[in-house]
Protein backbone atom coordinates (compact mmCIF):
# COMPACT_ATOMS: atom_id res chain seq x y z
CA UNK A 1 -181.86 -52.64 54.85
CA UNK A 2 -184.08 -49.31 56.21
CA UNK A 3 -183.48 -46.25 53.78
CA UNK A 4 -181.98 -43.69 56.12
CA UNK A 5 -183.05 -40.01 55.21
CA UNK A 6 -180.14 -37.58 54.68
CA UNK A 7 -179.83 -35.32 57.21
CA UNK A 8 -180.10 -31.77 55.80
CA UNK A 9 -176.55 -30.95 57.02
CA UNK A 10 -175.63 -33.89 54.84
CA UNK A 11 -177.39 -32.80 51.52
CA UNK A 12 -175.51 -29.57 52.20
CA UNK A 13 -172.41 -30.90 52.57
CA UNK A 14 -172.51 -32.96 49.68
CA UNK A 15 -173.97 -29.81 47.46
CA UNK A 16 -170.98 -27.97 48.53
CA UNK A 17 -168.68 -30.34 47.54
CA UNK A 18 -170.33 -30.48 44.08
CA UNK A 19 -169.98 -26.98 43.49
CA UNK A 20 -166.07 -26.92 44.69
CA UNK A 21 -165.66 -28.65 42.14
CA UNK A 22 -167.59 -28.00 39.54
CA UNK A 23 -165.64 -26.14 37.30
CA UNK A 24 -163.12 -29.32 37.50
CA UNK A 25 -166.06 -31.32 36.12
CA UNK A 26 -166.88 -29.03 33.69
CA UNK A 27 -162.86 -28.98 32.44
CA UNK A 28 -163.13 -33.08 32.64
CA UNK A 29 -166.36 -33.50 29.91
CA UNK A 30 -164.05 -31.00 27.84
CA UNK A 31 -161.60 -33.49 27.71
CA UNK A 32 -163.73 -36.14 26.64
CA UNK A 33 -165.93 -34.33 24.15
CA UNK A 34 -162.34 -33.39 22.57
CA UNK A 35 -161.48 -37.69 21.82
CA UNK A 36 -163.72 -38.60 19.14
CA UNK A 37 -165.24 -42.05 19.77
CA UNK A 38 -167.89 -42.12 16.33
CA UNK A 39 -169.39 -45.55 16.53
CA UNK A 40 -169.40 -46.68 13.79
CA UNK A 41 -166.19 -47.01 12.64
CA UNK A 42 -166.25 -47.82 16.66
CA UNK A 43 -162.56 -47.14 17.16
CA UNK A 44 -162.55 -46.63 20.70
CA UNK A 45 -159.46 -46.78 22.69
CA UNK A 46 -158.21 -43.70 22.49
CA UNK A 47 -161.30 -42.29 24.39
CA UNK A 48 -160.90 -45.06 27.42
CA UNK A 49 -157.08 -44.08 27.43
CA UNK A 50 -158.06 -40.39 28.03
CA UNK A 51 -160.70 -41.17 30.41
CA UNK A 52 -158.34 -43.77 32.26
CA UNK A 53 -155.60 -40.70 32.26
CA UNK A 54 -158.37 -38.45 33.79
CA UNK A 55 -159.66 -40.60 36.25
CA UNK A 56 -156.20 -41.51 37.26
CA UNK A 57 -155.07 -37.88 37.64
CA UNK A 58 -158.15 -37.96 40.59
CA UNK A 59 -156.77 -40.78 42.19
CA UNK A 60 -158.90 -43.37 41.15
CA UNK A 61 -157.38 -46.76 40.45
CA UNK A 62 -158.56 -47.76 37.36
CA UNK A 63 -159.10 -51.27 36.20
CA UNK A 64 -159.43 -52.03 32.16
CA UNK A 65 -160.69 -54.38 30.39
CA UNK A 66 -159.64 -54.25 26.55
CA UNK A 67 -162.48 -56.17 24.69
CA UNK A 68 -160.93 -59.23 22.37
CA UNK A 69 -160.46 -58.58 18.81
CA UNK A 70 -162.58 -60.80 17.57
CA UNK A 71 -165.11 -60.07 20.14
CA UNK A 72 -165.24 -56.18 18.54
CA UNK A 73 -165.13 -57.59 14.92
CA UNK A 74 -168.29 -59.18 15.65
CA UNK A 75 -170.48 -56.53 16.71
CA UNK A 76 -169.01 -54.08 13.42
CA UNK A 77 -166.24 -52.30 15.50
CA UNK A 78 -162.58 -51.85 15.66
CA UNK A 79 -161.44 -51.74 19.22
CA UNK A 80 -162.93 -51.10 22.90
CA UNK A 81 -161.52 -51.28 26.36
CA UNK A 82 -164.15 -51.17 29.13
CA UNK A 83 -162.91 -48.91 32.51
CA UNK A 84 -163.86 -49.99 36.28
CA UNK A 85 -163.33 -47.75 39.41
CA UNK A 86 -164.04 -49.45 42.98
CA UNK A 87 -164.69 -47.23 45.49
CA UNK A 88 -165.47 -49.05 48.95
CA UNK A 89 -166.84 -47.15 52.05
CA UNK A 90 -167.06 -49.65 54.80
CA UNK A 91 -167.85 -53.68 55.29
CA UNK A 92 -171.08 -54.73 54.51
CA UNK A 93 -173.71 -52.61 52.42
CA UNK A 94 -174.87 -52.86 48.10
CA UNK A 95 -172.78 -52.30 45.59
CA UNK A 96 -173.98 -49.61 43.02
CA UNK A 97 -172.78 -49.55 39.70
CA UNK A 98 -172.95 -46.00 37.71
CA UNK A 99 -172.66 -46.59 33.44
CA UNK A 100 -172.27 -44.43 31.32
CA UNK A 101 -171.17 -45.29 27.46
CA UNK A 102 -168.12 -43.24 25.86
CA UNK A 103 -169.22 -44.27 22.34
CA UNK A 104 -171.54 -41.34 20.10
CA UNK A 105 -172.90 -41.66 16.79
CA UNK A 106 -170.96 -39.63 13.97
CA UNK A 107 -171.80 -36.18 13.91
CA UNK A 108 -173.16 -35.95 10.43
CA UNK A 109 -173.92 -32.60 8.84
CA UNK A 110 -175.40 -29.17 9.74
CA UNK A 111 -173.07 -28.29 13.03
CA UNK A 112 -172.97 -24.95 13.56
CA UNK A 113 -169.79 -24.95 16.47
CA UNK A 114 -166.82 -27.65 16.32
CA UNK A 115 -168.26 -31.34 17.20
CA UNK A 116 -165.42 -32.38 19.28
CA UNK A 117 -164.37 -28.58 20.32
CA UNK A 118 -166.70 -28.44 23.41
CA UNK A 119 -166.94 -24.94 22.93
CA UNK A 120 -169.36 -23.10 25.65
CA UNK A 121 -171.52 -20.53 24.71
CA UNK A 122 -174.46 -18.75 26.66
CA UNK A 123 -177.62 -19.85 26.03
CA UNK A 124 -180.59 -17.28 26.72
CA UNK A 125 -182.62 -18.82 29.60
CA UNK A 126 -180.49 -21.50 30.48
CA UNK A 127 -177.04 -20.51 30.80
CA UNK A 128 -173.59 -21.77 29.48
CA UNK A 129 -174.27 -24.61 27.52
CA UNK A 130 -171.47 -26.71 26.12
CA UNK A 131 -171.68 -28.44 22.46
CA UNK A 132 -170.12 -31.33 20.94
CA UNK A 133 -171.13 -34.63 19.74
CA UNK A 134 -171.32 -37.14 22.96
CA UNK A 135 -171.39 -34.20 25.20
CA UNK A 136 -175.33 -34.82 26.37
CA UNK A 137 -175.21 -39.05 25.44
CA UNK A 138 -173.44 -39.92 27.35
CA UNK A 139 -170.23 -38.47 27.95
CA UNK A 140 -172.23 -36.38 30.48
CA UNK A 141 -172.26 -38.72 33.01
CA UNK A 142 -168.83 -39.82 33.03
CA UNK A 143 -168.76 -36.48 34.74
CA UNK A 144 -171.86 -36.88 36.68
CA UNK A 145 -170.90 -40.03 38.30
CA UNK A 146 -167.66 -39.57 38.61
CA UNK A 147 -167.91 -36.13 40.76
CA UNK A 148 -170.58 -37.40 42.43
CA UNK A 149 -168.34 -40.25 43.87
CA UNK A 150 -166.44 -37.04 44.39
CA UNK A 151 -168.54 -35.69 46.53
CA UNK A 152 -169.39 -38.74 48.62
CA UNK A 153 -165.81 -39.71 49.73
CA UNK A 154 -165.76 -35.96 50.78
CA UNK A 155 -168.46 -36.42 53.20
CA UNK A 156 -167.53 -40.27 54.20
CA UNK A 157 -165.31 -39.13 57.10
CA UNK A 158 -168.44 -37.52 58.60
CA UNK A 159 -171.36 -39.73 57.77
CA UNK A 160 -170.99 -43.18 58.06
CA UNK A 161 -171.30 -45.24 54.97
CA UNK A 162 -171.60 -49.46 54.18
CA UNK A 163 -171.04 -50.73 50.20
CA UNK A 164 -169.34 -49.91 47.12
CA UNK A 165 -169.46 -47.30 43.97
CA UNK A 166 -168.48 -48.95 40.84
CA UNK A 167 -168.19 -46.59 37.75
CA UNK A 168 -168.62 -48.63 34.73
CA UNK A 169 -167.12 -46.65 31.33
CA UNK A 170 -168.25 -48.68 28.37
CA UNK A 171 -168.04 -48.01 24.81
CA UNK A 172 -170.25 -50.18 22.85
CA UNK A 173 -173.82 -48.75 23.22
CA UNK A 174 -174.41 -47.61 19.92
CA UNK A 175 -174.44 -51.29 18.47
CA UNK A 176 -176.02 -53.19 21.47
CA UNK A 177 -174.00 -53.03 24.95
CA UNK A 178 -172.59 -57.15 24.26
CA UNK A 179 -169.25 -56.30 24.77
CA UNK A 180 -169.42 -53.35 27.23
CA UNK A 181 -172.75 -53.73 30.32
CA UNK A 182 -173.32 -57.28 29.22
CA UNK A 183 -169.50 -58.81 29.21
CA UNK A 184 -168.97 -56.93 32.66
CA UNK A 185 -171.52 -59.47 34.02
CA UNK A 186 -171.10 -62.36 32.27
CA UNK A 187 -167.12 -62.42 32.56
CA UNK A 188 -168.21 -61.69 36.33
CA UNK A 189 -166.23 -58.63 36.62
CA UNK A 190 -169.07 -56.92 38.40
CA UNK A 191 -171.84 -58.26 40.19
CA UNK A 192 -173.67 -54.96 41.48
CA UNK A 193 -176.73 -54.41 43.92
CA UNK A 194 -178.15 -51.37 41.75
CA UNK A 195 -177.49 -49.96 38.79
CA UNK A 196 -178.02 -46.13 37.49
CA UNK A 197 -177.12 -45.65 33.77
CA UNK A 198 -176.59 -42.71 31.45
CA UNK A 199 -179.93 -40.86 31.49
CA UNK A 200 -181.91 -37.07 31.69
CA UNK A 201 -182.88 -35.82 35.12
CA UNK A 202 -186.24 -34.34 34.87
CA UNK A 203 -187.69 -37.83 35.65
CA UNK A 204 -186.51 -41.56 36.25
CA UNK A 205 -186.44 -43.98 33.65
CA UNK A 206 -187.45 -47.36 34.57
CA UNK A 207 -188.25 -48.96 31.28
CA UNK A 208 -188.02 -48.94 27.76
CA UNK A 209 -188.50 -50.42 24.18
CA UNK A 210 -187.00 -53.59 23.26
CA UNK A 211 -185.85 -53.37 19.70
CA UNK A 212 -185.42 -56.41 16.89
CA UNK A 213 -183.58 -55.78 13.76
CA UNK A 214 -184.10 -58.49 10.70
CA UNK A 215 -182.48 -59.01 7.61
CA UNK A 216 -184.49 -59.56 4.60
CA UNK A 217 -182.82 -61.38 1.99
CA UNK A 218 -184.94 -61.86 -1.63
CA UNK A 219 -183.70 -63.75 -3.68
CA UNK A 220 -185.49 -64.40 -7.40
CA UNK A 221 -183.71 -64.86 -10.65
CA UNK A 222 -182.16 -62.41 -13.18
CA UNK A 223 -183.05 -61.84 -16.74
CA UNK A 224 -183.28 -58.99 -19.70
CA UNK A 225 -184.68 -56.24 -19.48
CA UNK A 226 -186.62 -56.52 -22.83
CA UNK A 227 -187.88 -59.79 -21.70
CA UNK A 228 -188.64 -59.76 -17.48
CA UNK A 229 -190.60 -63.16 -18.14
CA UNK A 230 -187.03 -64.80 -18.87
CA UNK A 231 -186.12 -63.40 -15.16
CA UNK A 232 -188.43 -63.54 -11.53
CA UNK A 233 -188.13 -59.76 -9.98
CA UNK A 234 -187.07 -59.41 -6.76
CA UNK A 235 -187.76 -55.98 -6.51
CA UNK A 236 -191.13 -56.60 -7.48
CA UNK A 237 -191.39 -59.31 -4.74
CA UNK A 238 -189.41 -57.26 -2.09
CA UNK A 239 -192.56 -54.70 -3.01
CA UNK A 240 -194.98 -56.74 -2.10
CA UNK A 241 -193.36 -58.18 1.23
CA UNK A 242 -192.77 -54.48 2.34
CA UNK A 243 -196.76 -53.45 1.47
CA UNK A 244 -197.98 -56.31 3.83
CA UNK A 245 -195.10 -54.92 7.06
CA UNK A 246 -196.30 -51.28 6.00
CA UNK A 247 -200.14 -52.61 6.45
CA UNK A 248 -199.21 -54.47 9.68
CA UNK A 249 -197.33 -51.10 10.85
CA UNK A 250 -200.59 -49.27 10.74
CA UNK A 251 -202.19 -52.17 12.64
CA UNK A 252 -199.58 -51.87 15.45
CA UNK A 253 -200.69 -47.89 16.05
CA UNK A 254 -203.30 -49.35 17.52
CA UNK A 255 -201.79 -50.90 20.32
CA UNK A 256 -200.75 -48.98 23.14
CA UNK A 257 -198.16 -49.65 26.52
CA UNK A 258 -199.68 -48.63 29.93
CA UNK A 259 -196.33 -47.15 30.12
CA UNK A 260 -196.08 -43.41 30.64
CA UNK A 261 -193.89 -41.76 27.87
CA UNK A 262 -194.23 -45.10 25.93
CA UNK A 263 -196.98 -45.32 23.20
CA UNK A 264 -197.37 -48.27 20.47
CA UNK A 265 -195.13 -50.32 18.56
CA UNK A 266 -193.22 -49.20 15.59
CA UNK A 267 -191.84 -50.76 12.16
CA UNK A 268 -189.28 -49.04 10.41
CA UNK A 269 -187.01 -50.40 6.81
CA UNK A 270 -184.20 -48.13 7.41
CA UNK A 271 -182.05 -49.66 4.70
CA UNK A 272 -182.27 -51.30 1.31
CA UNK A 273 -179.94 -52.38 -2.02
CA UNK A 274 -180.53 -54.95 -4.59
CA UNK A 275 -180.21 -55.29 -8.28
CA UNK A 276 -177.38 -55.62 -11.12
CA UNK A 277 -178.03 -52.88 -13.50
CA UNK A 278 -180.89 -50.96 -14.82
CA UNK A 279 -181.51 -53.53 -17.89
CA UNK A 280 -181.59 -56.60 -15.73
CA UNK A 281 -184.55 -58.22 -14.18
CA UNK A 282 -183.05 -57.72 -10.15
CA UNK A 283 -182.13 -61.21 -9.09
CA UNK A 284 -181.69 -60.08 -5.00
CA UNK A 285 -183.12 -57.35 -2.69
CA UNK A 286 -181.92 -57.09 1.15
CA UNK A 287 -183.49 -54.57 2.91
CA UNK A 288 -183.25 -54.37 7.08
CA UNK A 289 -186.21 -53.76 9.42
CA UNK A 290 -186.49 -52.06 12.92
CA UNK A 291 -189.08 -53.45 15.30
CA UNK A 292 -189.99 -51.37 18.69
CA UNK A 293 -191.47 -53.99 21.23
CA UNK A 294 -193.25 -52.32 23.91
CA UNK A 295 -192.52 -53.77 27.40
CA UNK A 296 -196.33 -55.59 27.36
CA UNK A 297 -195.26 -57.53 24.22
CA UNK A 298 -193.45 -61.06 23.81
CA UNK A 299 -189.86 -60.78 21.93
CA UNK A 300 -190.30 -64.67 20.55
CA UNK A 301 -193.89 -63.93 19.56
CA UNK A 302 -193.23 -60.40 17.79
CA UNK A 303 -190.23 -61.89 15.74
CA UNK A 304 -192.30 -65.41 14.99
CA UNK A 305 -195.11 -63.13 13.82
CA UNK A 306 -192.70 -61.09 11.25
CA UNK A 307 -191.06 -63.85 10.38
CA UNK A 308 -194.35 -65.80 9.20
CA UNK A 309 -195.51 -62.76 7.63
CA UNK A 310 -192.64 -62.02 5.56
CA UNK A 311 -192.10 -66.19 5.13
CA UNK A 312 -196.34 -66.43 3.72
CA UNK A 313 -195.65 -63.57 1.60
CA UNK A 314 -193.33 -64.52 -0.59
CA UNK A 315 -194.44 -68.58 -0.54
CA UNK A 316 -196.95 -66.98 -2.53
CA UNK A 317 -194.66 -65.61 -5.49
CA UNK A 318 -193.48 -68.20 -7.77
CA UNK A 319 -189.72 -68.45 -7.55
CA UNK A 320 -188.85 -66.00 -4.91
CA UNK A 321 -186.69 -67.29 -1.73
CA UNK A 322 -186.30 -65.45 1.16
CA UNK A 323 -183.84 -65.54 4.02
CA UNK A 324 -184.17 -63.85 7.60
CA UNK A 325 -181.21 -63.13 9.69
CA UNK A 326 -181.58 -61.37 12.91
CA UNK A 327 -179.23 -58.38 13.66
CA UNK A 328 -180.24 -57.62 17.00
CA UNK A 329 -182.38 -58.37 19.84
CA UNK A 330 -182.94 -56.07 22.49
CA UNK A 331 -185.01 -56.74 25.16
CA UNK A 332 -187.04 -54.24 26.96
CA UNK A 333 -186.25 -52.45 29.89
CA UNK A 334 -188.63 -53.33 32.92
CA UNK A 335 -188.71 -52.17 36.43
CA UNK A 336 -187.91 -55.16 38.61
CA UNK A 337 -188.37 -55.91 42.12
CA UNK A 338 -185.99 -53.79 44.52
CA UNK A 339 -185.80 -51.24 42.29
CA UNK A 340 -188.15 -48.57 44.63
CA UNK A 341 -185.18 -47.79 47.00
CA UNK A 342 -183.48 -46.24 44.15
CA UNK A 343 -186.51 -45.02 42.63
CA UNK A 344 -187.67 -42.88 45.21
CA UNK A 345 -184.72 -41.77 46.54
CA UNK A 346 -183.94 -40.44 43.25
CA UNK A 347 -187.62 -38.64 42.86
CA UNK A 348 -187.49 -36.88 46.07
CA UNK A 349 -183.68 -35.42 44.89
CA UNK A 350 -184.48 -34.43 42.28
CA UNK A 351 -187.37 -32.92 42.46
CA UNK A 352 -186.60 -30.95 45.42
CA UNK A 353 -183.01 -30.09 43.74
CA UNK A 354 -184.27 -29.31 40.32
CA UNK A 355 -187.58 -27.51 42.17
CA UNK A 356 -189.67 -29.74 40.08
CA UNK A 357 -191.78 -32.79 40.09
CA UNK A 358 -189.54 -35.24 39.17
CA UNK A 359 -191.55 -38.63 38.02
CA UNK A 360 -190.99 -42.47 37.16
CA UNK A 361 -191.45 -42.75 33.13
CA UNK A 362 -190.64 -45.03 30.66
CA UNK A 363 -189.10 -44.19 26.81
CA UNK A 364 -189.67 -45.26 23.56
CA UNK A 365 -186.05 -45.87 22.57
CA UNK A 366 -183.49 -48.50 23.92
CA UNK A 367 -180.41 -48.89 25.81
CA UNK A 368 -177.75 -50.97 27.05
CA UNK A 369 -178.85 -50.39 30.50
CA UNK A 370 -181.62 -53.76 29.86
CA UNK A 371 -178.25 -55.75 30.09
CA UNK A 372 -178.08 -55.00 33.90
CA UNK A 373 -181.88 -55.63 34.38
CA UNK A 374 -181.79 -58.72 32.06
CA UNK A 375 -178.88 -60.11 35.07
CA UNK A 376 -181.54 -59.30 37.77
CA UNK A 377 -180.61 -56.37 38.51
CA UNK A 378 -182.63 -53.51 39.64
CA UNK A 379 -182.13 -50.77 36.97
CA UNK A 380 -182.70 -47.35 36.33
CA UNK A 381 -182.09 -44.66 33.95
CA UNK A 382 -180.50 -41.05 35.43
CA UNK A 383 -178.53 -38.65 34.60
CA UNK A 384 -177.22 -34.84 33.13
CA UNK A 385 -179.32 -33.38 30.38
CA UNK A 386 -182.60 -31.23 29.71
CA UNK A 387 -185.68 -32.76 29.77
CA UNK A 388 -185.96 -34.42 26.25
CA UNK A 389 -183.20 -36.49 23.79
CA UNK A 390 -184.73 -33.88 21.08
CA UNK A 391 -183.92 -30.90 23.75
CA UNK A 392 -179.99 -31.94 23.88
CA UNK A 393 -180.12 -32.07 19.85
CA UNK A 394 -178.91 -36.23 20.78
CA UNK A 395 -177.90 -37.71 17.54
CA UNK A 396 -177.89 -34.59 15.92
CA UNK A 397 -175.89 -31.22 14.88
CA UNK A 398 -175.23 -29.08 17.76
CA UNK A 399 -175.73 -31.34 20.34
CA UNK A 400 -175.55 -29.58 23.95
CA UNK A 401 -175.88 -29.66 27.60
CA UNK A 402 -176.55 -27.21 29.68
CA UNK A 403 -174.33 -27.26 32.23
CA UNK A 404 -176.26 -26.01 35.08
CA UNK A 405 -178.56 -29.11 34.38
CA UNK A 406 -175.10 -31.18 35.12
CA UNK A 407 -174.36 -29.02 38.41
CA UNK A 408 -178.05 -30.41 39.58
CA UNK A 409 -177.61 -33.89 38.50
CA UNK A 410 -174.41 -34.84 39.63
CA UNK A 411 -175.84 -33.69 43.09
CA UNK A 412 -179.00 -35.92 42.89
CA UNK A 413 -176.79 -38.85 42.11
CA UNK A 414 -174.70 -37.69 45.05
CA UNK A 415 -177.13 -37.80 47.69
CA UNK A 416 -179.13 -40.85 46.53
CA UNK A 417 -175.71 -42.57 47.00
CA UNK A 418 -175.36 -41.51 49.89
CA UNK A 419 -178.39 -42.53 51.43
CA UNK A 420 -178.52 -45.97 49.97
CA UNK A 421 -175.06 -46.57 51.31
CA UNK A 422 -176.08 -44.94 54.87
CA UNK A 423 -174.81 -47.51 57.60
CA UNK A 424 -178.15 -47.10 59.36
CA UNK A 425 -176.86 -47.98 62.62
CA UNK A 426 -173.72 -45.54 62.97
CA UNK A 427 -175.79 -42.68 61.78
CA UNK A 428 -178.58 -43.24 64.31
């Protein structure tokens, strides 16, 4: 199927309908800013109920899909319930699912205005900005996608559409996507065409980092303090085995993606805890490791490497054991075949709406949106925000978005709809 160009009278139409109701969008992220939804502890229902309520109030049926207990327990939360919307216009046509993830990080210290208050305040240069934790990533794009749907049944009547907008509200991002993107599709409750997920608008994201996080489990023998022969230091081993990653870190600066806005792998030990008491020989050290994989680099191969290395480091310490567990796997994002429709449509949007080149890039950090790609299907990253995760403050104190940037958005996401659902025939 032919992309049909939007008619200028079209992208009009559809602008206006945006603005109508803009203040109504604005007044919806309030709401959801105002639910916490911290992830961890991941208790998340209350924030789906509101949504649900919101959503209904619009006149959206709303299907729900409340996660199994023991399904949450095992990725470290409490309880989730994933929201659908269908919206069909016409036989025939893709289906395009819009995702967006309700669940933030905590807001930790240093906040300057209310983290769940979504108070607006002026921001020199830029506008009124809102702030609250969730309010940039993603709870932004419940609002983008959701009045940009808006706007498209508003102009339905007058421009003939073929396929289906499915808004998928998911609240399990923060620890991996398993029971939000990735049980969608593999309890076949969604099968889409295309996928946009929770993103910044200044350019299109079409792939990212993969991500592999191992436990490290040392395990030597304790003894006294006044005698460490009678005892075998894990500390002392867990030293060693963190020297040789450090040294292999360096080694990975040196190799670099041919992906714009992605640079070289990374190694991070982000957490550690071991020993008894200050006057025993430590007996066990765990400590937990972050790998970035580039999009050019092997998942097996990167975690066989680390696992050798770690495994023919401590072989060579008399009477230290190790153990590796894996945490996580996340696979990179990659553009896949199909995906330039979207792509371009998306580009020429937004960089005539936001009157700036808007590009194709790729980012260093991961999502859940690789769950959609990993099922074949062609996946990008779009949405409200400034140019940069650092620019909205994301996962920090006074996170913001300014809302102007949201205005713009929700109308890019609007009119690439709208031409990717364009019944080509009635609108010639």
């Amino acid at each position: 199927m032919t992309s049909v160009s939007l008619p200028s009278s079209v992208q009009a139409a559809l602008g206006a309908a945006v603005d109508a109701e803009f203040d109504a969008a604005c007044a919806f992220l309030a709401e959801l800013v105002r639910v916490p939804s911290d992830n961890p502890p991941g208790d998340c229902v209350a924030h789906a109920a509101r949504a649900q309520q919101l959503l209904e109030a619009l006149g959206y049926a709303v299907e729900t899909d409340p996660v199994p207990q023991a399904e949450v327990e095992a990725v470290g939360m409490i309880a989730a319930t994933n929201l659908i919307v269908r919206q069909r216009f016409g036989d025939g046509g893709p289906c395009i699912a819009l995702n967006a993830h309700g669940d933030v990080v905590p807001p930790g210290l240093g906040w300057s205005e209310d983290p769940y208050g979504a108070v607006v305040r002026d921001e020199p240069g830029h506008g009124p900005t809102m702030y609250g934790r969730g309010v940039a990533v993603s709870k932004s794009d419940f609002a983008t996608y959701t009045y940009a749907l808006r706007a498209l049944q508003r102009v339905a009547a007058s421009w003939p559409l073929r396929g289906q907008v499915e808004l998928h509200f998911t609240y399990d991002e923060e620890t991996g996507g398993d029971i939000g993107p990735r049980r969608l599709l593999e309890q076949k409750l969604s099968r889409p065409d295309y996928a946009i997920c929770a993103g910044f608008p200044y350019a299109v994201t079409t792939a990212h980092n993969g991500c592999l996080h191992l436990e490290v489990t040392v395990h030597g023998k304790q003894g006294h303090a006044a005698m460490p022969a009678s005892g075998v230091d894990a500390l002392e081993a867990a030293t060693r085995i963190l020297g040789v990653l450090y040294a292999a870190r360096a080694e990975m600066a040196k190799i670099h993606s041919q992906t714009p806005g992605i640079d070289h792998p990374t190694l991070n030990v982000g957490l550690i805890s071991g020993g008894i008491n200050t006057n025993v020989v430590p007996d066990l050290v765990r400590f937990r490791l972050d790998r970035r994989i580039i999009p050019e680099e092997s998942f097996d191969a990167v975690e066989a490497q680390l696992r050798a290395l770690i495994g023919d480091t401590a072989a060579a310490l008399p009477g230290i054991r190790v153990e590796i567990r894996r945490v996580l796997q996340a696979l990179p994002l990659l553009r896949l075949p199909g995906a330039g429709r979207l792509i371009d449509a998306l580009e020429r949007y937004g960089s005539e709406i936001f009157a700036t080149p808007v590009g194709e890039h790729g980012v260093p950090l991961y999502t859940d949106a690789r769950h959609y790609a990993a099922a074949g299907i062609p996946t990008v990253l779009y949405g409200a925000g400034p140019r940069t995760l650092g620019e909205a403050n994301g996962h920090a104190a006074n996170e913001k978005l300014r809302l102007e940037d949201l205005r713009r958005a929700t109308k890019v996401i609007a009119c690439t709809l709208a031409e990717l659902l364009a019944d080509a025939g009635a609108a010639a």
